[in-house]
C-alpha atoms as a PDB file:
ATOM      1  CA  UNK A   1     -27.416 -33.238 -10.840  1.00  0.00           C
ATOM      2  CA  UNK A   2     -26.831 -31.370  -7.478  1.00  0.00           C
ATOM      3  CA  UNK A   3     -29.547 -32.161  -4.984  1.00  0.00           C
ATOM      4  CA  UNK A   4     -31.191 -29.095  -2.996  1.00  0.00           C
ATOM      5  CA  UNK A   5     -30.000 -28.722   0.822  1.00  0.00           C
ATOM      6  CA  UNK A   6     -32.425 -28.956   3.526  1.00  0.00           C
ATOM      7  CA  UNK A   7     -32.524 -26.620   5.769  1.00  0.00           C
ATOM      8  CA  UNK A   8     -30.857 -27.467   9.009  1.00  0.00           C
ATOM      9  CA  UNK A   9     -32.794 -28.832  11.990  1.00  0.00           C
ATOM     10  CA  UNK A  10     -31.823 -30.522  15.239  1.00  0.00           C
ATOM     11  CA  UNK A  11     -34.606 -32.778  16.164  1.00  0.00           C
ATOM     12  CA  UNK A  12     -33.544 -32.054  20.092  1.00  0.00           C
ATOM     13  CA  UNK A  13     -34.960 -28.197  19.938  1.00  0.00           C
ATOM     14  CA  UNK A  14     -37.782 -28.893  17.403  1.00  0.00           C
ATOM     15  CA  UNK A  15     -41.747 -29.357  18.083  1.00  0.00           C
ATOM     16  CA  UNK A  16     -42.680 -32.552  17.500  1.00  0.00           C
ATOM     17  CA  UNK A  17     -46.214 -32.999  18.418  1.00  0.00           C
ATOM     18  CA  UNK A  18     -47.361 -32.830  15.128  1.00  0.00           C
ATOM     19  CA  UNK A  19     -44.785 -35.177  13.835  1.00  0.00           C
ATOM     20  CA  UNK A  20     -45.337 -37.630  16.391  1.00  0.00           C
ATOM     21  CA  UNK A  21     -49.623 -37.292  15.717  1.00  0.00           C
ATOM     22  CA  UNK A  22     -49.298 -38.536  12.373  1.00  0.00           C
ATOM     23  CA  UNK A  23     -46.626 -41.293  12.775  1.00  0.00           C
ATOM     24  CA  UNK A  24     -49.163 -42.865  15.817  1.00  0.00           C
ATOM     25  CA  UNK A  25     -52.331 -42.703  12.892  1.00  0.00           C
ATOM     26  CA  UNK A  26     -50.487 -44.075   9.783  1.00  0.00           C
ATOM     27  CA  UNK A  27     -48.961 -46.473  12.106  1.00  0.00           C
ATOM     28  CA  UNK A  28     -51.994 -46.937  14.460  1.00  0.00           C
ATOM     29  CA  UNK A  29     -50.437 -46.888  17.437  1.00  0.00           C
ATOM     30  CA  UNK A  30     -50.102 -44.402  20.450  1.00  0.00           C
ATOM     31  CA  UNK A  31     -46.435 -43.416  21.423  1.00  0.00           C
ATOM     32  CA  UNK A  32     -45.285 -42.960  25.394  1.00  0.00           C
ATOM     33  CA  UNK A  33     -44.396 -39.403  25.254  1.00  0.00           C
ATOM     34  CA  UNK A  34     -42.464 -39.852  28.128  1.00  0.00           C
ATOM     35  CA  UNK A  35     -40.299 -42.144  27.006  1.00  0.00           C
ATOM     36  CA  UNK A  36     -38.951 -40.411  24.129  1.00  0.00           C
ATOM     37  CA  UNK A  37     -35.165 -40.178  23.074  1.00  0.00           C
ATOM     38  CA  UNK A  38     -34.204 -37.373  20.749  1.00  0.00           C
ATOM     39  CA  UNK A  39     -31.117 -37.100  19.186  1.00  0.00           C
ATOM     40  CA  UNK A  40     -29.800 -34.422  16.580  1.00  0.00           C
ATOM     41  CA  UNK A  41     -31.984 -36.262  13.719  1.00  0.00           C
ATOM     42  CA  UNK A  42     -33.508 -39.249  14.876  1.00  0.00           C
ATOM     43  CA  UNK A  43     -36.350 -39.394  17.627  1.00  0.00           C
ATOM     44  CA  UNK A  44     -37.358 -42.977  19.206  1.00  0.00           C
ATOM     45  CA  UNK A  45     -40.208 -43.943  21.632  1.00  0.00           C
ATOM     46  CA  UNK A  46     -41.788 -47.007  22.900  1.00  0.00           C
ATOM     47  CA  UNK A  47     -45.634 -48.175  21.802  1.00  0.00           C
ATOM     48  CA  UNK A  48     -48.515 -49.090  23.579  1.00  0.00           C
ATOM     49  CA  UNK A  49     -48.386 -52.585  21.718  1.00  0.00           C
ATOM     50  CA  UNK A  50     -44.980 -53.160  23.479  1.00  0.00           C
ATOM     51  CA  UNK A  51     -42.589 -51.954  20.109  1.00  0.00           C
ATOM     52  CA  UNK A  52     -40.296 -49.201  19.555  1.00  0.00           C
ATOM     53  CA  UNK A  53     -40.807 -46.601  16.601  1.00  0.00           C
ATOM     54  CA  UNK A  54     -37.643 -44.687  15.375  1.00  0.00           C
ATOM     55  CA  UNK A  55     -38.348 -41.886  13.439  1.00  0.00           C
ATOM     56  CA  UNK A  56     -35.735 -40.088  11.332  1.00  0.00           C
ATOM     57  CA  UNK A  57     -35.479 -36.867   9.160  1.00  0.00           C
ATOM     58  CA  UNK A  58     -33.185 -36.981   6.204  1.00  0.00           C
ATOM     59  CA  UNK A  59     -32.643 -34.748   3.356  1.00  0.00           C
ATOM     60  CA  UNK A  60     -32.671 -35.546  -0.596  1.00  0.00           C
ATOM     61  CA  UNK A  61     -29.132 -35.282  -0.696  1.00  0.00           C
ATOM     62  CA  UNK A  62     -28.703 -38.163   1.372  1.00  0.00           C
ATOM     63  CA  UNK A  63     -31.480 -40.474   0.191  1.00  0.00           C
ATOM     64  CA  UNK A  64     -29.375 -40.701  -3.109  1.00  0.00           C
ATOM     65  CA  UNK A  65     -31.267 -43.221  -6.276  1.00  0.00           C
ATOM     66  CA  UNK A  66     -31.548 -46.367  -4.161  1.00  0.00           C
ATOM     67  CA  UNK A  67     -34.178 -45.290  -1.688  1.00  0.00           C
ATOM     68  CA  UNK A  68     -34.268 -44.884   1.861  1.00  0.00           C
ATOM     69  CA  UNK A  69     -35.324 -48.437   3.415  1.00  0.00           C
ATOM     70  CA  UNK A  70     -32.222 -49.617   5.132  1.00  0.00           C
ATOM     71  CA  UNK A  71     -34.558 -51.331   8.114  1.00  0.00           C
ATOM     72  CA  UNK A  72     -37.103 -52.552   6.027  1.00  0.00           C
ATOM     73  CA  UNK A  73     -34.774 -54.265   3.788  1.00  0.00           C
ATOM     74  CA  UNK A  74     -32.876 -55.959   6.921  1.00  0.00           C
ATOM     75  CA  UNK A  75     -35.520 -57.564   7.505  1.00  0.00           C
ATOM     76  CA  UNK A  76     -34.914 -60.409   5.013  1.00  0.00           C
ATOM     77  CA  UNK A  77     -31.317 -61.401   7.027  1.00  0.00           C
ATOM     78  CA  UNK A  78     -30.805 -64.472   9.088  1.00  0.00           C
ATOM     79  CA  UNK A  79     -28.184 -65.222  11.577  1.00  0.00           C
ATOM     80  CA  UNK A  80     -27.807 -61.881  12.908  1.00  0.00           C
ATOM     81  CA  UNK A  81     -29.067 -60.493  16.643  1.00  0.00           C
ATOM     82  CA  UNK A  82     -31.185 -57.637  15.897  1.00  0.00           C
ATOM     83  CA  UNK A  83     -34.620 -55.822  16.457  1.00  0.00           C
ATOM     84  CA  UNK A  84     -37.775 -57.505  14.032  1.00  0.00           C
ATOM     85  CA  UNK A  85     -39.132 -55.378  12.050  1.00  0.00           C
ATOM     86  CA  UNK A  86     -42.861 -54.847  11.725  1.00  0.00           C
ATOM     87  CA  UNK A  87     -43.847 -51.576   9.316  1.00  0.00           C
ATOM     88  CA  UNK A  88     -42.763 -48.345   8.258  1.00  0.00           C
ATOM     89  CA  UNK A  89     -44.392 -45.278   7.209  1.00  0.00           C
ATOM     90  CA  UNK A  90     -42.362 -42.590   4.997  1.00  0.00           C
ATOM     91  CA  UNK A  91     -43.550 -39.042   3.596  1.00  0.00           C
ATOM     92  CA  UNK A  92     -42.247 -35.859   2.519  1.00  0.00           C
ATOM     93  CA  UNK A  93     -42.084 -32.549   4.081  1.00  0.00           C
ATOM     94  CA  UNK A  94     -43.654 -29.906   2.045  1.00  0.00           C
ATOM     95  CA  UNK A  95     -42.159 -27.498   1.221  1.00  0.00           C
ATOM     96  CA  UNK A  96     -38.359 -29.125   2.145  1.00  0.00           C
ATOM     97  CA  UNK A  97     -36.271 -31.379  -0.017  1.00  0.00           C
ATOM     98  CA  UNK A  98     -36.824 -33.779   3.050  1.00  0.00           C
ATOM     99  CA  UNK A  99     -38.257 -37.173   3.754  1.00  0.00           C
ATOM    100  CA  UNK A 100     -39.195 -38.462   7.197  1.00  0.00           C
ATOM    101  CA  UNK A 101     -39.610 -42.211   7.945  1.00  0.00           C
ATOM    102  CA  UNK A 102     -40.767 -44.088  10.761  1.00  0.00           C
ATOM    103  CA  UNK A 103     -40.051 -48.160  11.808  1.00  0.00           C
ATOM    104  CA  UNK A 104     -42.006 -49.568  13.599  1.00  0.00           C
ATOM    105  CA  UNK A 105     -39.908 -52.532  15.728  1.00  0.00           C
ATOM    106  CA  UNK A 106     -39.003 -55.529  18.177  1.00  0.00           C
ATOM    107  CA  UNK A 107     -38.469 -53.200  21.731  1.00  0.00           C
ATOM    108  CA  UNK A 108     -34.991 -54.091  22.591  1.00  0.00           C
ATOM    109  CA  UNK A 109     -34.524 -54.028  26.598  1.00  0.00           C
ATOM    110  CA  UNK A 110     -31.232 -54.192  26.732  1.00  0.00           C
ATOM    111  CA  UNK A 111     -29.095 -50.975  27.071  1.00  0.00           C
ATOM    112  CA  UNK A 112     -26.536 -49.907  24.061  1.00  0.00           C
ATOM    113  CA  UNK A 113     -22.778 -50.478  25.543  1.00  0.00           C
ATOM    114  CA  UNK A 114     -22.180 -46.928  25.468  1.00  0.00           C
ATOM    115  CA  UNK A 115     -24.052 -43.815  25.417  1.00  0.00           C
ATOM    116  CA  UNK A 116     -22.200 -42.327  22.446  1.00  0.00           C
ATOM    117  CA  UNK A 117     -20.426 -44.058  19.681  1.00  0.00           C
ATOM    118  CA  UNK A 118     -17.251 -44.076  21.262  1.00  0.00           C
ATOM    119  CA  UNK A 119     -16.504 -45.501  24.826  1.00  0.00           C
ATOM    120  CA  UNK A 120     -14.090 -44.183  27.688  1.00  0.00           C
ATOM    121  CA  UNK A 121     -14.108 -46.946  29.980  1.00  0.00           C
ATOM    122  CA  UNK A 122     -13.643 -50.508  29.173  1.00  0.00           C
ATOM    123  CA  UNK A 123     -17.023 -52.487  29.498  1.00  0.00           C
ATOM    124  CA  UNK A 124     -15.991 -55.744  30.784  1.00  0.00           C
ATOM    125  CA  UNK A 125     -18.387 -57.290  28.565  1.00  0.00           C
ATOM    126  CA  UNK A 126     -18.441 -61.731  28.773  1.00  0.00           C
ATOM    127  CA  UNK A 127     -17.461 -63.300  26.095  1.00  0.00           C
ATOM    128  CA  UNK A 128     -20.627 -65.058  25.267  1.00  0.00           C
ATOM    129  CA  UNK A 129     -20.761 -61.232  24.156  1.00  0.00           C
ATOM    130  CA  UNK A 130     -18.018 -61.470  22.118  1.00  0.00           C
ATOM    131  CA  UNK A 131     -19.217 -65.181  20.275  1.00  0.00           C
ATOM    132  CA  UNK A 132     -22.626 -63.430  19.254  1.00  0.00           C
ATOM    133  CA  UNK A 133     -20.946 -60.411  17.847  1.00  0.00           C
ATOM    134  CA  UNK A 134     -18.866 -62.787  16.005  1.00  0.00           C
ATOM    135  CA  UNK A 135     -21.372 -64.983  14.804  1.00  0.00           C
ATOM    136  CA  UNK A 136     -23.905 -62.071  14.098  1.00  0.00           C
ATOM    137  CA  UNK A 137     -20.919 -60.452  11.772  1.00  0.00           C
ATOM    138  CA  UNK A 138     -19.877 -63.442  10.499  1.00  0.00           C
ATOM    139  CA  UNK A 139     -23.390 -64.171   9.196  1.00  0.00           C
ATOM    140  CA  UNK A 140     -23.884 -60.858   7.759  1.00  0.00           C
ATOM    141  CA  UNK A 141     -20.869 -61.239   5.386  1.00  0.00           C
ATOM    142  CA  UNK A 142     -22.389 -64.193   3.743  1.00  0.00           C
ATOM    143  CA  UNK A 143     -25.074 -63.087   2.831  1.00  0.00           C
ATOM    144  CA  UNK A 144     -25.790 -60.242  -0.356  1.00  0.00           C
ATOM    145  CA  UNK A 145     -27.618 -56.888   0.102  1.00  0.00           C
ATOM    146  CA  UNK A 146     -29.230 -54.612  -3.087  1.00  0.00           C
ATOM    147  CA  UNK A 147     -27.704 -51.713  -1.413  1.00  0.00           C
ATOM    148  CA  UNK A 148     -24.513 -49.725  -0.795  1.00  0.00           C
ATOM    149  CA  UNK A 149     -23.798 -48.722   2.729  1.00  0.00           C
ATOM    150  CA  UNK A 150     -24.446 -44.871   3.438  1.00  0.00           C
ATOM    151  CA  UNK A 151     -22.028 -44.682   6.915  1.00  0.00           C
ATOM    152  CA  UNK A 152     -22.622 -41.254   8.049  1.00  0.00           C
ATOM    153  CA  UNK A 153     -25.859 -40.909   5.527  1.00  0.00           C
ATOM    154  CA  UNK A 154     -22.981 -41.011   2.681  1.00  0.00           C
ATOM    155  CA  UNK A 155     -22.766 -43.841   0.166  1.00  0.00           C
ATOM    156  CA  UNK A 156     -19.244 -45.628   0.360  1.00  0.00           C
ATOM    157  CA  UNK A 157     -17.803 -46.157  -2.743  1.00  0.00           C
ATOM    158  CA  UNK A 158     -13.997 -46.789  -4.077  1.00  0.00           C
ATOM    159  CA  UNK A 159     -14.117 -42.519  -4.753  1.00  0.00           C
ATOM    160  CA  UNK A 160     -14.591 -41.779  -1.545  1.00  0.00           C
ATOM    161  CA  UNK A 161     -12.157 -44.426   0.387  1.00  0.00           C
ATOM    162  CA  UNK A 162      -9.344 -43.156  -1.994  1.00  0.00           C
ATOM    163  CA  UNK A 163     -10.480 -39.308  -1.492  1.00  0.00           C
ATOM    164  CA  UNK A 164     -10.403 -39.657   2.282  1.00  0.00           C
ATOM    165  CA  UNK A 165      -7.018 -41.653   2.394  1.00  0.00           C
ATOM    166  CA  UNK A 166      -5.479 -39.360  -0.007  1.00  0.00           C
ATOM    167  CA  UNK A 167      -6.581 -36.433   2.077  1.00  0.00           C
ATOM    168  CA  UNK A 168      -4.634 -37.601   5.771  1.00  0.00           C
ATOM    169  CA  UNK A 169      -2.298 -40.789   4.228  1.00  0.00           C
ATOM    170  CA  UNK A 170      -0.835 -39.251   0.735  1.00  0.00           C
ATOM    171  CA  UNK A 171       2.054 -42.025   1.295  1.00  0.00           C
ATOM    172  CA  UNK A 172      -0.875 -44.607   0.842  1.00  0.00           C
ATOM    173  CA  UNK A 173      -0.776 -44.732  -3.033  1.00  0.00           C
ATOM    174  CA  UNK A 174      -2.719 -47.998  -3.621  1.00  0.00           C
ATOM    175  CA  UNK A 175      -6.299 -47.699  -1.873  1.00  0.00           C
ATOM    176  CA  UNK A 176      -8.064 -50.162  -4.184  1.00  0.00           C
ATOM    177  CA  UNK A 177     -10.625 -52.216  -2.270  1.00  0.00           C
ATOM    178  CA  UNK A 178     -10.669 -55.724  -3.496  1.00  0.00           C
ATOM    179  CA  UNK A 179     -13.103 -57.229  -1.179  1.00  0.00           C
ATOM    180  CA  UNK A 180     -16.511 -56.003  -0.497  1.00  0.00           C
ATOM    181  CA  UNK A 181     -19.105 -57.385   1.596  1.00  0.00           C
ATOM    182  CA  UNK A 182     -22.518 -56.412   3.517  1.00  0.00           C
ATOM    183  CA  UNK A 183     -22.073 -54.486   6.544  1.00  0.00           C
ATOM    184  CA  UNK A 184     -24.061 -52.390   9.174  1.00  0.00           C
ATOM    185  CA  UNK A 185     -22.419 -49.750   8.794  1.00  0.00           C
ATOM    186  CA  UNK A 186     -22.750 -47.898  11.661  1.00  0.00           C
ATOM    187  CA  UNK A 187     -20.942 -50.128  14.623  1.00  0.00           C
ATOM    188  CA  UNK A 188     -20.849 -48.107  17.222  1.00  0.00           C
ATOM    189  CA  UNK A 189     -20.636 -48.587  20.657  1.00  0.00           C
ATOM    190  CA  UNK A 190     -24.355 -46.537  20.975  1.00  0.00           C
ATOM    191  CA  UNK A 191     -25.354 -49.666  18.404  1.00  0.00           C
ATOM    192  CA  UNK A 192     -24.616 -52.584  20.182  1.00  0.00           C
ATOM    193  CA  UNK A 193     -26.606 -53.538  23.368  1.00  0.00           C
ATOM    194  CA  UNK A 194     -25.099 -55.665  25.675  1.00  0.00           C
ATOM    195  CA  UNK A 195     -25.276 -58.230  27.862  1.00  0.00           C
ATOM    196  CA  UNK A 196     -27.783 -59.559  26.063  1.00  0.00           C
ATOM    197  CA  UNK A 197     -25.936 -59.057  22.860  1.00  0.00           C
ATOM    198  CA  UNK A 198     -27.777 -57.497  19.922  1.00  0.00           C
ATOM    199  CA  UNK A 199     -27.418 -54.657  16.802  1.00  0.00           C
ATOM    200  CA  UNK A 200     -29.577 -51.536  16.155  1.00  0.00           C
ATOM    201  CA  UNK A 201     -30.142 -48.479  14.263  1.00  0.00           C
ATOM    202  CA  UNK A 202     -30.101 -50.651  10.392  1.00  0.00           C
ATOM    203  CA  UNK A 203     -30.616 -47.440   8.163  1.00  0.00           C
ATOM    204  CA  UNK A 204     -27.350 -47.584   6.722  1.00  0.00           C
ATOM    205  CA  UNK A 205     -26.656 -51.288   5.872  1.00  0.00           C
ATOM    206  CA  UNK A 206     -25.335 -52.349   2.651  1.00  0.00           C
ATOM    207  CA  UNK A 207     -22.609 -53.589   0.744  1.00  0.00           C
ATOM    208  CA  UNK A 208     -18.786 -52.331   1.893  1.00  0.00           C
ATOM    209  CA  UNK A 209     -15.468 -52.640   1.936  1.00  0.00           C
ATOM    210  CA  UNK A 210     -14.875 -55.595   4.302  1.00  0.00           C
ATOM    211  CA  UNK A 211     -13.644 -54.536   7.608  1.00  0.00           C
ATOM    212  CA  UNK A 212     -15.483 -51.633   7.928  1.00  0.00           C
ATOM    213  CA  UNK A 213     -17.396 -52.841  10.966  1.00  0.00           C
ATOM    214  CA  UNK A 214     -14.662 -53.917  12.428  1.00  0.00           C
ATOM    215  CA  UNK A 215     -12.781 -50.983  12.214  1.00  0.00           C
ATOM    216  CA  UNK A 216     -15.882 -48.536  13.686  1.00  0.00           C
ATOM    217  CA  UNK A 217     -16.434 -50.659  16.232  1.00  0.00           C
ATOM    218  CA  UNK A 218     -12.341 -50.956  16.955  1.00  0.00           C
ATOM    219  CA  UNK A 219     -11.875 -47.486  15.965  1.00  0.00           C
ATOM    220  CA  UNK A 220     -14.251 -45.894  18.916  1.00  0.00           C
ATOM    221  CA  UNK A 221     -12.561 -48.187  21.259  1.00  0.00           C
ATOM    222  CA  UNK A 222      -9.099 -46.321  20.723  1.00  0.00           C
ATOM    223  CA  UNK A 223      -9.677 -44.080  24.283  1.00  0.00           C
ATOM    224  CA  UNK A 224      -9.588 -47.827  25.879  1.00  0.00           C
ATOM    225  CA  UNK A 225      -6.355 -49.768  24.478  1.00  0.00           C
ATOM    226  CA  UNK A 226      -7.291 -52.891  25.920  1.00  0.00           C
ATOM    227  CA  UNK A 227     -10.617 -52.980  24.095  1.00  0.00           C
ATOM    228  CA  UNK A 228      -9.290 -51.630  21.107  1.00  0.00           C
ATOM    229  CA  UNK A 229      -6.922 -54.660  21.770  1.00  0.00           C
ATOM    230  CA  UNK A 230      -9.924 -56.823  22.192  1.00  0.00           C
ATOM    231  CA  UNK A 231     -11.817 -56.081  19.209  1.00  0.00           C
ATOM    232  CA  UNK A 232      -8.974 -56.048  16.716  1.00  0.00           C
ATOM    233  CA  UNK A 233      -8.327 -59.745  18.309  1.00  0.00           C
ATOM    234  CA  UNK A 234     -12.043 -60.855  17.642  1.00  0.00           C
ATOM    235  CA  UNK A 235     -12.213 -59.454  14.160  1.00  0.00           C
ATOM    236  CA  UNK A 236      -8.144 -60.016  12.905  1.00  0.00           C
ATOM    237  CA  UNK A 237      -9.287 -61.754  10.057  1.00  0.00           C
ATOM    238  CA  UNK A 238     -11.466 -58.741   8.476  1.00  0.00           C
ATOM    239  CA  UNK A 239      -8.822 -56.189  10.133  1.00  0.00           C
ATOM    240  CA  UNK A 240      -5.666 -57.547   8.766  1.00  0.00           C
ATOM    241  CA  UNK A 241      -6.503 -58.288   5.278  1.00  0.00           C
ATOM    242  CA  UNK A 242      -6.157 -55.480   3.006  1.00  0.00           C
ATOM    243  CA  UNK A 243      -9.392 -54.100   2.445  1.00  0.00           C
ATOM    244  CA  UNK A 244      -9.623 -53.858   6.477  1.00  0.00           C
ATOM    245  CA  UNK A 245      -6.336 -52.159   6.926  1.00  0.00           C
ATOM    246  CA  UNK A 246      -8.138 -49.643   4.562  1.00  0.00           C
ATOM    247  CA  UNK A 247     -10.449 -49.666   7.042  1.00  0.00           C
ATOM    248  CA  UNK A 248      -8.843 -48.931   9.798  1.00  0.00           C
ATOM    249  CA  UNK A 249      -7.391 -46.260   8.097  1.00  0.00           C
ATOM    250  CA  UNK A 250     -10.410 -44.961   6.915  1.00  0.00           C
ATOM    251  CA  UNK A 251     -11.466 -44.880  10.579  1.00  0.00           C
ATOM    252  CA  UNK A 252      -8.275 -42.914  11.608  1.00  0.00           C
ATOM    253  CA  UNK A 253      -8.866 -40.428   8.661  1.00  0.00           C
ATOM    254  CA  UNK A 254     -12.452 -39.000  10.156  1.00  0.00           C
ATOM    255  CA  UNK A 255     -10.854 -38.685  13.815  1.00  0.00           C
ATOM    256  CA  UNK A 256      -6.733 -37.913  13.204  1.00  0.00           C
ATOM    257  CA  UNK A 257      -6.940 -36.223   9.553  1.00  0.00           C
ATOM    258  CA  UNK A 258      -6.577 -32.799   8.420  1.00  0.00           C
ATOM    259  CA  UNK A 259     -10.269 -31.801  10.687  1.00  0.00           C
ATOM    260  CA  UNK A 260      -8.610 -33.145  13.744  1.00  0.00           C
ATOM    261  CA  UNK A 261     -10.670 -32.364  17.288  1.00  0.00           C
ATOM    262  CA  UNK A 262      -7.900 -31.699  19.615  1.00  0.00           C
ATOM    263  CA  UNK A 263     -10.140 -32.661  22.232  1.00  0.00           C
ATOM    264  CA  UNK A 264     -11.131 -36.271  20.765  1.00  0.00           C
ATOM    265  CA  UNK A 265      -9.725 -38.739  23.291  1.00  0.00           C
ATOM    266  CA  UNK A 266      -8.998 -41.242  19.894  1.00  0.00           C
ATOM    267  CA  UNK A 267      -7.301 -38.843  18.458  1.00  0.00           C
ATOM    268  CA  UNK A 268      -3.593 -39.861  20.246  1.00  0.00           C
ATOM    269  CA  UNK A 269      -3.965 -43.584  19.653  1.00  0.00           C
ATOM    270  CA  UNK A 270      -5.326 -43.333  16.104  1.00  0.00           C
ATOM    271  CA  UNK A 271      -2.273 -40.873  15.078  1.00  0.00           C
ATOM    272  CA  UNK A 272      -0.184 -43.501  16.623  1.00  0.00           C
ATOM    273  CA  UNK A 273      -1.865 -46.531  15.585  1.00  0.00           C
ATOM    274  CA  UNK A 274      -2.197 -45.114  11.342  1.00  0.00           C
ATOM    275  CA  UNK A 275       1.663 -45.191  11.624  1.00  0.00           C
ATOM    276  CA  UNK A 276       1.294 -48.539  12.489  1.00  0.00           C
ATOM    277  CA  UNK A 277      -1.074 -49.665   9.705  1.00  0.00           C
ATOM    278  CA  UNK A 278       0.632 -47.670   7.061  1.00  0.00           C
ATOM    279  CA  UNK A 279       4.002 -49.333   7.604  1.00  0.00           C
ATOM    280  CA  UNK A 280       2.239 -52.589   7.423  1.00  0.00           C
ATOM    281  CA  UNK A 281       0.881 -51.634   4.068  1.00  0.00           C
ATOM    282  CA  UNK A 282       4.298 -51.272   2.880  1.00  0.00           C
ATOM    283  CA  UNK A 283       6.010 -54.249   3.990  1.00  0.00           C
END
């Protein structure tokens, strides 16, 4: 069944007052207007309880059968740095094929690392940094989730590993994916804070081929070849088995493959750095 498509709305040039009325009475809190971050579809702000809400719009077509709860259903990991979560609130927009949902968590002081997903300068983060990313990843892959990962709102399965690999790396012929395991799913540089280490934004957790934190978090590194370096070096394990190689090739796929942004400063090292991986494969 083909899913209706929402009609298109960037939360940065929308009215949100009446948005942001009811999320403060189902949640019963007040929000600090001026502290609000919008982004294209996400809006966050901080409480007068001392919390952080993050409200998002999504469509039907990417809610998909297994709900929409990826916070709420973090909540039940251990070992890994991230926000506590206290409630959420969800409804539907009438008239749309569109849900909104607001979480209610921890406040996190610390900045992300970078501003966008990808960084330009390396930075220079301690390595006690580095030993809690570790650790926090580390524990995350032992554990089980009920849920696939959605990275980019879209469920990963082996179809659509093999569909984007086919698409830029035709020469790869055997994208099976032995090894899957939960991830975050979206490990970018705008998702880790640091120093003090710790991971946000858990919408889109769930189970996935292994490596594929790894690789988002290496592959938005590429404009800075010593962190790229650095990452691949904390997480070899998870980047040089198979399923990670896939990965990282997966990674390279969305910023060097056939919709290409000349402008993309990852674009160079990723076209450079897919040779690399794809010869490996073959060896």
């Amino acid at each position: 069944m083909t899913l209706p498509v929402p009609r298109a709305v960037d939360l940065r040039r929308e009215s949100l007052d009446g948005v942001l009325d009811r999320v403060e009475r189902a949640l019963h809190v007040r929000l600090a207007r001026e502290t609000v971050v919008r982004k294209r579809r996400t809006v966050g702000a901080r409480t007068d309880r001392g919390t952080w809400v993050r409200i998002e719009r999504r469509g039907f077509d990417r809610i998909g059968a297994q709900g929409w709860n990826g916070p709420e259903s973090a909540a039940v990991l251990s070992g890994v740095v991230m926000p506590s979560w206290h409630a959420g609130f969800v409804w539907r927009e009438p008239g749309e094929p569109v849900m909104w949902r607001a979480d209610e968590m921890e406040l996190v002081n610390a900045s992300p690392v970078g501003r966008a997903a990808l960084v330009i300068e390396d930075p220079r983060l301690p390595d006690a940094w580095w030993s809690a990313l570790g650790a926090s990843l580390d524990a995350l892959a032992a554990q089980s989730a009920p849920r696939l990962a959605t990275p980019d709102t879209e469920t990963i399965t082996q179809e659509l590993v093999t569909s984007a690999l086919g698409e830029a790396f035709p020469e790869v012929t055997d994208t099976t994916v032995v090894e899957w395991r939960p991830a975050h799913a979206d490990l970018t540089w705008a998702n880790v804070t640091g120093p003090p280490f710790c991971m946000i934004d858990w919408e889109d957790w769930g189970m996935a081929p292994r490596g594929l934190d790894a690789a988002t978090l290496w592959g938005n590194s590429l404009a800075v070849p010593a962190l790229a370096e650095r990452v691949w070096s904390e997480r070899r394990p998870d980047l040089e088995c198979r399923s990670g190689r896939l990965m990282a090739l997966f990674f390279c796929a969305r910023v060097a493959g056939p919709h290409a942004d000349p402008a993309d400063p990852r674009l160079e090292p990723a076209r450079k750095e897919a040779t690399r991986i794809v010869a490996g494969l073959h060896d």
